[in-house]
N, C-alpha and C. Protein backbone atom coordinates (compact mmCIF):
# COMPACT_ATOMS: atom_id res chain seq x y z
N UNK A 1 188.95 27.23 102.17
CA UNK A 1 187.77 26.72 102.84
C UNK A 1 188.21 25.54 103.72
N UNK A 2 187.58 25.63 105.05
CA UNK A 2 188.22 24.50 105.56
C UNK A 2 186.76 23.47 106.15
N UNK A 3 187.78 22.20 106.58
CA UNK A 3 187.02 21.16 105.78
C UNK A 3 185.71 21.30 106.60
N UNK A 4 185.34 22.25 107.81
CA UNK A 4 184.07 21.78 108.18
C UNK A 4 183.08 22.67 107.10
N UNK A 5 183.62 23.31 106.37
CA UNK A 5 182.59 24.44 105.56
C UNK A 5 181.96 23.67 104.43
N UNK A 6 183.36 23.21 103.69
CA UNK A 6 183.19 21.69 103.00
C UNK A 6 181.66 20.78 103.28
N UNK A 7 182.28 20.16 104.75
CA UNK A 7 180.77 19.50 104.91
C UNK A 7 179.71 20.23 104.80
N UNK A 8 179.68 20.92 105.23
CA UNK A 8 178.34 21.68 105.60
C UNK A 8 177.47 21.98 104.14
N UNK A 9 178.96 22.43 103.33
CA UNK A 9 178.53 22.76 101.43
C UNK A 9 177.68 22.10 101.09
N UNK A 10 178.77 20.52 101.20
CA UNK A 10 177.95 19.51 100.77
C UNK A 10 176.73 18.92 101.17
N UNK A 11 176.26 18.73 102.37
CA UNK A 11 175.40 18.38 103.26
C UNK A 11 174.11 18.87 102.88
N UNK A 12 174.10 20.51 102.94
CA UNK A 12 173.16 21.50 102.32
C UNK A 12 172.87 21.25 101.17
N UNK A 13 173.56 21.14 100.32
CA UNK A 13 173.37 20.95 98.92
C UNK A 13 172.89 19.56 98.40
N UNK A 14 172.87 18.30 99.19
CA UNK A 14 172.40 17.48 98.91
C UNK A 14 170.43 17.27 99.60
N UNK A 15 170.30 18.47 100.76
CA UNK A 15 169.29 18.28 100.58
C UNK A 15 168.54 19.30 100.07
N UNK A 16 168.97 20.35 99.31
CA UNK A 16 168.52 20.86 98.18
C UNK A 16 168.38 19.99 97.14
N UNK A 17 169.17 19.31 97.29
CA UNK A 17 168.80 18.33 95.71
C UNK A 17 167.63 17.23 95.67
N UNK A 18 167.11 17.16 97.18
CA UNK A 18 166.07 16.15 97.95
C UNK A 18 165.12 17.14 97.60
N UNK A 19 164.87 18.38 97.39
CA UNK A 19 163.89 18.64 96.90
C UNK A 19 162.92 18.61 95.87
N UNK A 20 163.67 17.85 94.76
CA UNK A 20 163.28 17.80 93.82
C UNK A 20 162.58 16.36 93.48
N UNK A 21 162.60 15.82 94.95
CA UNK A 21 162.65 14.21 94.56
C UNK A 21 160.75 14.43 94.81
N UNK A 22 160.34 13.48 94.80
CA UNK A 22 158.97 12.97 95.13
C UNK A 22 158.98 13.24 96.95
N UNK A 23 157.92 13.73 97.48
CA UNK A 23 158.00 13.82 98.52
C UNK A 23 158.39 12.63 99.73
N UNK A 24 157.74 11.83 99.58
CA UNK A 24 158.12 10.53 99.96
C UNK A 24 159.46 10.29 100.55
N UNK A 25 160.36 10.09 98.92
CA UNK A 25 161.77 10.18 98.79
C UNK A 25 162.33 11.11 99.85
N UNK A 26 161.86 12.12 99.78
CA UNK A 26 162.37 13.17 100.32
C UNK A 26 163.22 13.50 101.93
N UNK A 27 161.42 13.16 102.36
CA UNK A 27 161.52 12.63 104.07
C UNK A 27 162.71 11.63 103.89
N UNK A 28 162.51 10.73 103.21
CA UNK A 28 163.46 9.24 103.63
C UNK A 28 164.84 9.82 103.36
N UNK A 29 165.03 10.38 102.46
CA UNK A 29 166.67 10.51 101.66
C UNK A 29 167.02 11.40 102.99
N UNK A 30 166.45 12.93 103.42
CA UNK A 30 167.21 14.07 103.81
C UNK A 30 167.17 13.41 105.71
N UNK A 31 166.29 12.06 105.95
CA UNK A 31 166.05 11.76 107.43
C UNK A 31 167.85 10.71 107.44
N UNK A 32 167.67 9.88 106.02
CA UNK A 32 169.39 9.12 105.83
C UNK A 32 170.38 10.23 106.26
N UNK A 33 170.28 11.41 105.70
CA UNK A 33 171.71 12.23 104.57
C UNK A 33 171.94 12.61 106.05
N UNK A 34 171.05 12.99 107.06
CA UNK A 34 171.18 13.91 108.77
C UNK A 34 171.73 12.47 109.51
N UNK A 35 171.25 11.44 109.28
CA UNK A 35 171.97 10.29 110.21
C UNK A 35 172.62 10.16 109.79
N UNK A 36 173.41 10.01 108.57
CA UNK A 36 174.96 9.71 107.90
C UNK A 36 176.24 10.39 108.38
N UNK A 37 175.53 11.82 108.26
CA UNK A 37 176.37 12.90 108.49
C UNK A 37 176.63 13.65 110.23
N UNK A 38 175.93 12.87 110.98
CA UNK A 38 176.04 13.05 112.61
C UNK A 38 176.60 11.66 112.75
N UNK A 39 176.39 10.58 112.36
CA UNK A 39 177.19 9.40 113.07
C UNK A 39 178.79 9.58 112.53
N UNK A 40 178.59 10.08 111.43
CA UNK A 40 180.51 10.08 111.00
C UNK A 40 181.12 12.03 111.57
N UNK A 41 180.38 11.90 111.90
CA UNK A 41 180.93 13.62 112.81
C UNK A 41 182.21 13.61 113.46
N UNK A 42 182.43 12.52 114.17
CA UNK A 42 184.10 12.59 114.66
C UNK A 42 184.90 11.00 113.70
N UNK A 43 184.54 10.76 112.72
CA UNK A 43 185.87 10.26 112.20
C UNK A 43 186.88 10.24 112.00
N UNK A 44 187.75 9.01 111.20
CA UNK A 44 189.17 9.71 111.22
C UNK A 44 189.29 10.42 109.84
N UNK A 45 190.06 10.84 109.67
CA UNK A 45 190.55 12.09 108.25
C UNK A 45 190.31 10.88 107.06
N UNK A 46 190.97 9.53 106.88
CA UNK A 46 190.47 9.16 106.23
C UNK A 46 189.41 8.66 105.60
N UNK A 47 188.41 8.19 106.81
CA UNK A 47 187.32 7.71 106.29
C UNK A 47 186.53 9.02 106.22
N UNK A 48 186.56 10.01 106.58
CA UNK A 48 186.25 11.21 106.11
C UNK A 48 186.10 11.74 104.85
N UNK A 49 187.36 11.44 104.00
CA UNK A 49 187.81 11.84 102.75
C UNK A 49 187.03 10.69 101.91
N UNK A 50 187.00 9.46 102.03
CA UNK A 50 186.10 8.67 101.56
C UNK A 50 184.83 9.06 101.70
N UNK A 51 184.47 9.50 103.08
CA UNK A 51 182.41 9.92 102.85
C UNK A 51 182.49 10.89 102.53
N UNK A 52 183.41 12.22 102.48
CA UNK A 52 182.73 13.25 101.57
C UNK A 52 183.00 13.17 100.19
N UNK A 53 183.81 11.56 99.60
CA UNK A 53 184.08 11.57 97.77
C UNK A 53 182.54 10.99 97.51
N UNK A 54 181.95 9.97 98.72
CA UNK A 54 181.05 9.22 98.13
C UNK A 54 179.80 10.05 98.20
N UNK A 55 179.86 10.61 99.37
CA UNK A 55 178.41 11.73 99.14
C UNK A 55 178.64 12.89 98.01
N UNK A 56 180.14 13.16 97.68
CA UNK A 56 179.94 13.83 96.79
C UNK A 56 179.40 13.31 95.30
N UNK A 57 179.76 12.09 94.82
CA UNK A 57 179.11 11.27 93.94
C UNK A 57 177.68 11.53 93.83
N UNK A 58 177.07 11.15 95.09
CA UNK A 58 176.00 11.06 95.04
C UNK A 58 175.29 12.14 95.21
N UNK A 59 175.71 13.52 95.03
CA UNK A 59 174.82 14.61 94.98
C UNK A 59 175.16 14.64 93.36
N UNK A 60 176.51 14.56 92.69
CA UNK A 60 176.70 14.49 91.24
C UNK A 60 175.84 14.04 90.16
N UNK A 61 175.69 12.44 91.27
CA UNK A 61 174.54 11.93 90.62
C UNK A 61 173.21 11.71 90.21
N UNK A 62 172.70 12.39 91.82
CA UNK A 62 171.33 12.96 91.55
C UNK A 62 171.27 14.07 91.19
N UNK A 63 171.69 14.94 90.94
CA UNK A 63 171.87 16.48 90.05
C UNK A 63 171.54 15.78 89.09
N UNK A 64 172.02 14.98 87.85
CA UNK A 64 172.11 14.46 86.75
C UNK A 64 170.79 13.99 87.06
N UNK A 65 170.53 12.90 87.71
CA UNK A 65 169.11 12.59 87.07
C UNK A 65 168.25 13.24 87.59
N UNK A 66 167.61 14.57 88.31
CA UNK A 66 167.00 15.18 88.23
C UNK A 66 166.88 15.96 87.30
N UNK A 67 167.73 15.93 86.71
CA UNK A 67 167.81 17.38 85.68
C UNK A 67 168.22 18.83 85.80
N UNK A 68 168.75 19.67 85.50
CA UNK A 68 168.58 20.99 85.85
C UNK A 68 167.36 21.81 86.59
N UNK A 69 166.37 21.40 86.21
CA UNK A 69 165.42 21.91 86.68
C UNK A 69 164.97 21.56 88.57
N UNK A 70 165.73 20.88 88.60
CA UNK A 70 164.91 19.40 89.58
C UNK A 70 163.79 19.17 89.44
N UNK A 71 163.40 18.39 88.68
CA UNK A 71 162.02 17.72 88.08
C UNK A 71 162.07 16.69 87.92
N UNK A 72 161.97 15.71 88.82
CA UNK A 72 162.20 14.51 88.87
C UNK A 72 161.29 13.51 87.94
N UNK A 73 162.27 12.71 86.82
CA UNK A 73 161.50 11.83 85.76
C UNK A 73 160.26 11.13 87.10
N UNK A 74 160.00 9.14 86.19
CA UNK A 74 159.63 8.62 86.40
C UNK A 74 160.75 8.01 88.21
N UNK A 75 159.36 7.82 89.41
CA UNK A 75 160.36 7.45 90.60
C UNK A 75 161.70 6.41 90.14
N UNK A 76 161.43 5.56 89.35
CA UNK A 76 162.41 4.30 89.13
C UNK A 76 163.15 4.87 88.14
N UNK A 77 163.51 6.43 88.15
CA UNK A 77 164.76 6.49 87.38
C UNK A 77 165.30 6.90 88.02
N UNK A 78 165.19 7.23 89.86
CA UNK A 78 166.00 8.01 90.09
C UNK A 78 166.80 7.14 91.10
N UNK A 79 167.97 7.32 91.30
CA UNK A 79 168.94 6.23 92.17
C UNK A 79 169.85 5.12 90.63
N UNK A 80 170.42 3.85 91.47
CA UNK A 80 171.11 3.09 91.19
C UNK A 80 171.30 2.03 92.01
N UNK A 81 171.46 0.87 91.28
CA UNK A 81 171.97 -0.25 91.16
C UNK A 81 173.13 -0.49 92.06
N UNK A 82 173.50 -0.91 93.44
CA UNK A 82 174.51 -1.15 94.02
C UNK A 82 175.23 -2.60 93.19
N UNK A 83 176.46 -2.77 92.67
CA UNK A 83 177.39 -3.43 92.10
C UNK A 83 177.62 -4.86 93.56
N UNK A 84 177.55 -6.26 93.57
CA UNK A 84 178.14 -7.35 94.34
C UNK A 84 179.46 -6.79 94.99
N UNK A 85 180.08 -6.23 94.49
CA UNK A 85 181.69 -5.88 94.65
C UNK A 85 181.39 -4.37 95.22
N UNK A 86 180.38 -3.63 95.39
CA UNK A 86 180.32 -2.62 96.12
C UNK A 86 179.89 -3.01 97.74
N UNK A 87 178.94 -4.30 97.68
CA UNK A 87 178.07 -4.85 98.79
C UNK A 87 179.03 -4.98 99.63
N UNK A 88 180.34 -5.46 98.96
CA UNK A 88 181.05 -6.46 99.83
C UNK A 88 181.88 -5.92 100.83
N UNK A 89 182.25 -4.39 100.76
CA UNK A 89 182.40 -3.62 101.15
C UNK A 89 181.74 -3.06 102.76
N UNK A 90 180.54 -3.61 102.57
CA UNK A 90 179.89 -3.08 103.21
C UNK A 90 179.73 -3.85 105.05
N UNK A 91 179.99 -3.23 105.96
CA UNK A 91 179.47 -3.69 107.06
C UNK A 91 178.67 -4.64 107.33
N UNK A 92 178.54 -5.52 108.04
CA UNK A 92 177.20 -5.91 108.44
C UNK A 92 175.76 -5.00 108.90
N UNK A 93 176.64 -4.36 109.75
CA UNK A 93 175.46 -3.01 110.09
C UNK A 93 175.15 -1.93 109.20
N UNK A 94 176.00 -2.07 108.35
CA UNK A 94 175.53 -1.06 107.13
C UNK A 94 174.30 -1.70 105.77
N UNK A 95 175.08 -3.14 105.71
CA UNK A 95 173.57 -3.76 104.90
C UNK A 95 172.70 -4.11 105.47
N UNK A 96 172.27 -4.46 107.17
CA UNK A 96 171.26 -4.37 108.00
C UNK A 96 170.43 -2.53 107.73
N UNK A 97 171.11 -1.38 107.74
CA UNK A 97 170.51 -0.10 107.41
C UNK A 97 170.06 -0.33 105.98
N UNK A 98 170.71 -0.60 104.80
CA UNK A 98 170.36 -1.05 104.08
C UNK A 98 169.35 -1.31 103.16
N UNK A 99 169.30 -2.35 104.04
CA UNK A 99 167.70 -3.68 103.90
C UNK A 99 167.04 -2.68 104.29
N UNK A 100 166.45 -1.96 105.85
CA UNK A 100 165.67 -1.29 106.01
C UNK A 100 165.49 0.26 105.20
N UNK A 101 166.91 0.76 104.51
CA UNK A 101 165.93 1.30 103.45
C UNK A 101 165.56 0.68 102.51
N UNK A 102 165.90 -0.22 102.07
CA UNK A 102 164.97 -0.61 100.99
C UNK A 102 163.69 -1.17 101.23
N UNK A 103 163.19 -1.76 102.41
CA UNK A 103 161.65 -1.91 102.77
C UNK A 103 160.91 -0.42 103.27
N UNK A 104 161.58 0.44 103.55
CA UNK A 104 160.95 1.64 103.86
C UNK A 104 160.81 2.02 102.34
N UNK A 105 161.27 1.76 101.32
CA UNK A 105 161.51 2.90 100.00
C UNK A 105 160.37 2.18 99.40
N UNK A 106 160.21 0.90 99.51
CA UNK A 106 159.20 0.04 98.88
C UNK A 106 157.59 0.52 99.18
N UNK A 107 157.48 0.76 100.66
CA UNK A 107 156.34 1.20 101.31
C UNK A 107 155.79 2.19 100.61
């Protein structure tokens, strides 16, 4: 399989997994997962291999807390806790996107 099939696997499959969320969620997560995945469209191989370990995480992880079924518990069980030492990591323009999801998720 080569690696654009890869993306595409993954891509698809994470917003299959947006289905299961609360509708809300839904719009917001699969409107992120399409801007994530068109702005890093021509990267380099490495930071590549980094966004498809971390999106792969994060379809891992919401699989798990949806459940098998996708039946999503209570909204505040689903997601996580970003770590100080993950933040730090982060762009300026990436915790500016950020912030604005988290006032859009609040709404």
């Amino acid at each position: 399989m080569n690696h654009g099939q890869k993306v595409r696997i993954l891509y698809k499959s994470i917003l299959r997994l947006h289905r299961g969320m609360p509708p809300a969620l839904q719009e917001m997560g699969n409107n992120y997962v399409k801007d994530e995945f068109k702005r890093h469209k021509n990267c380099s191989p490495i930071e590549s291999q980094k966004f498809m370990n971390e999106w792969a995480g994060y379809a891992l992880n919401l699989a798990e807390q949806l459940g098998l079924r996708g039946k999503p518990g209570p909204v505040g069980m689903i997601g996580e806790d970003l770590s100080e030492s993950q933040l730090e990591h982060f762009r300026e323009e990436q915790l500016t996107q950020l912030y604005e999801l988290l006032l859009e998720a609040k709404r």
